[in-house]
N, C-alpha and C. Protein backbone atom coordinates (compact mmCIF):
# COMPACT_ATOMS: atom_id res chain seq x y z
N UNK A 1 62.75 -76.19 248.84
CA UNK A 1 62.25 -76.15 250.22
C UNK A 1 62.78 -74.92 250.96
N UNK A 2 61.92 -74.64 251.80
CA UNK A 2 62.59 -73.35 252.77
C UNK A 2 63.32 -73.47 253.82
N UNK A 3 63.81 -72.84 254.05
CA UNK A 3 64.52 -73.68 255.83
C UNK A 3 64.58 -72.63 256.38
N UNK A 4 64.36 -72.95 257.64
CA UNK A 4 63.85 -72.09 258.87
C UNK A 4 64.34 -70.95 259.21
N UNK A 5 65.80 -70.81 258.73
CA UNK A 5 66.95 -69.83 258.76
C UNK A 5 67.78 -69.48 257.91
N UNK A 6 67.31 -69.06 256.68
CA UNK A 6 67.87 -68.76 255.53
C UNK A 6 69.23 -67.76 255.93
N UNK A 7 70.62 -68.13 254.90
CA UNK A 7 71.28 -66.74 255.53
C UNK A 7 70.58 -65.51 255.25
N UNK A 8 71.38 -64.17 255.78
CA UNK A 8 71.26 -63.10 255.55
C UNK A 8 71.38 -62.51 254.06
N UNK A 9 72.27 -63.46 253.24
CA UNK A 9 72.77 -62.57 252.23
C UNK A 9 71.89 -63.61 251.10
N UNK A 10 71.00 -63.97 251.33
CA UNK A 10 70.10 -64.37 250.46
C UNK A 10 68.49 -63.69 250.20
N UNK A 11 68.74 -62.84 251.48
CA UNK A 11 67.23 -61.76 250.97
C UNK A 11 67.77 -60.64 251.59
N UNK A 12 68.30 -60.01 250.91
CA UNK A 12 68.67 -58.17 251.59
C UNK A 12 67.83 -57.23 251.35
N UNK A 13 67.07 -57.54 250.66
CA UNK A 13 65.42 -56.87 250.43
C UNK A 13 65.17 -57.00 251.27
N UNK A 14 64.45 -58.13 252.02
CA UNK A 14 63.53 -58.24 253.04
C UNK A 14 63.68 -57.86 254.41
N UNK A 15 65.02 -57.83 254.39
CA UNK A 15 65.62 -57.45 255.40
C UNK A 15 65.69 -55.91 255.41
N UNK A 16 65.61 -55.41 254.25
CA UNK A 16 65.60 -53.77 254.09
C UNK A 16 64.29 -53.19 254.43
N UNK A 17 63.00 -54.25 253.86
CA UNK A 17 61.94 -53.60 253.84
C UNK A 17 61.53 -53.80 255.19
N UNK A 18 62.03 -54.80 256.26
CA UNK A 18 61.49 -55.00 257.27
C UNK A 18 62.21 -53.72 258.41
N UNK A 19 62.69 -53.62 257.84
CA UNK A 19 63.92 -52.21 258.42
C UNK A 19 62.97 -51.12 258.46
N UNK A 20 62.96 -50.54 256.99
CA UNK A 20 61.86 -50.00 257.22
C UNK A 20 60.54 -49.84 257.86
N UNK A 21 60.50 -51.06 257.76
CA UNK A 21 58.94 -50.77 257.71
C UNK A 21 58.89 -50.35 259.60
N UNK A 22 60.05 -50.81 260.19
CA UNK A 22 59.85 -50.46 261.83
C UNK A 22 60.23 -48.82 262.08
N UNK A 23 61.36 -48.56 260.89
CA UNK A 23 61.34 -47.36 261.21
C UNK A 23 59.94 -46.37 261.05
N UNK A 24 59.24 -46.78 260.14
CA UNK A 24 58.20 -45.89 259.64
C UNK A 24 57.27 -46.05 260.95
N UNK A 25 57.03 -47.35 261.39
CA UNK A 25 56.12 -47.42 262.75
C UNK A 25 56.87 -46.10 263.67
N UNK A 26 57.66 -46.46 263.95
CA UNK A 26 58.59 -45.76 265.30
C UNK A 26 58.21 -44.35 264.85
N UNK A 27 58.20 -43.70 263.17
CA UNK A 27 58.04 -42.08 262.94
C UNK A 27 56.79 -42.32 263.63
N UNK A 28 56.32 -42.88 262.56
CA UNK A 28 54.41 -42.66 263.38
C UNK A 28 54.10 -42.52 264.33
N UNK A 29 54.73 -43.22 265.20
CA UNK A 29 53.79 -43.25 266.59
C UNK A 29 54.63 -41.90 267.59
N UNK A 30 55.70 -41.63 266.86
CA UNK A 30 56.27 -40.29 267.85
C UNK A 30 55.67 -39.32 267.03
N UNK A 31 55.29 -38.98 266.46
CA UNK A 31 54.70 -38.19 265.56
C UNK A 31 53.33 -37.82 265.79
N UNK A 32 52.94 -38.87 266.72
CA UNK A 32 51.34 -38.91 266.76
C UNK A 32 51.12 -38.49 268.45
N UNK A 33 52.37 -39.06 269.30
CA UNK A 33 52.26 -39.07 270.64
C UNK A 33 52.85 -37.36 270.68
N UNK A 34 53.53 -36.98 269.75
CA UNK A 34 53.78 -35.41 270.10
C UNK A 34 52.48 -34.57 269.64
N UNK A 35 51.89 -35.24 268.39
CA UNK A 35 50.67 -34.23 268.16
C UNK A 35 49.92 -34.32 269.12
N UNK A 36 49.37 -35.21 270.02
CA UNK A 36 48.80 -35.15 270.89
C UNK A 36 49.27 -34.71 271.98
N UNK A 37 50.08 -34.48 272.44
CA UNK A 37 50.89 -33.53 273.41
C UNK A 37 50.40 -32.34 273.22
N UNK A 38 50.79 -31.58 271.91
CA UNK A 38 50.76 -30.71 271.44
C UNK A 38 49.22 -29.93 271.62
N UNK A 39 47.84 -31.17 271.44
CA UNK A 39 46.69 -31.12 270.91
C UNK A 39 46.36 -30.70 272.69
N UNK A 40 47.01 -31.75 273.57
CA UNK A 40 46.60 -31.46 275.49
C UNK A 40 46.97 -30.11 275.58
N UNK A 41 48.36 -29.72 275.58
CA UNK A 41 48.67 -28.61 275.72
C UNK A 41 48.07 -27.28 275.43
N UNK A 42 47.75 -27.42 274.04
CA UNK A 42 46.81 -26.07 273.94
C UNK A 42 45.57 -26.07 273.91
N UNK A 43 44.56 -27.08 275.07
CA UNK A 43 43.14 -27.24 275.42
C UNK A 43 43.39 -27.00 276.89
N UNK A 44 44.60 -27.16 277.46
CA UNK A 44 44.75 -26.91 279.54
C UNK A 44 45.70 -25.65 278.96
């Protein structure tokens, strides 16, 4: 059975990949909000 609150030190994977996976959001979206900065800037 699962329980609602597994410890920590029973999935350190998941916990890694979920790590990731926010960091990779967070590159993206600054990455995207500067290209578009970038994209305003040299059209004004």
């Amino acid at each position: 059975m699962h329980t609602l609150a597994p410890p920590l030190k029973e999935h350190p994977v998941e916990i890694f990949f979920s790590a990731l996976l926010v960091l990779v959001c967070v590159g993206v979206l600054a990455f995207a909000g500067l290209t578009v900065k970038k994209l305003f800037q040299g059209q004004r």
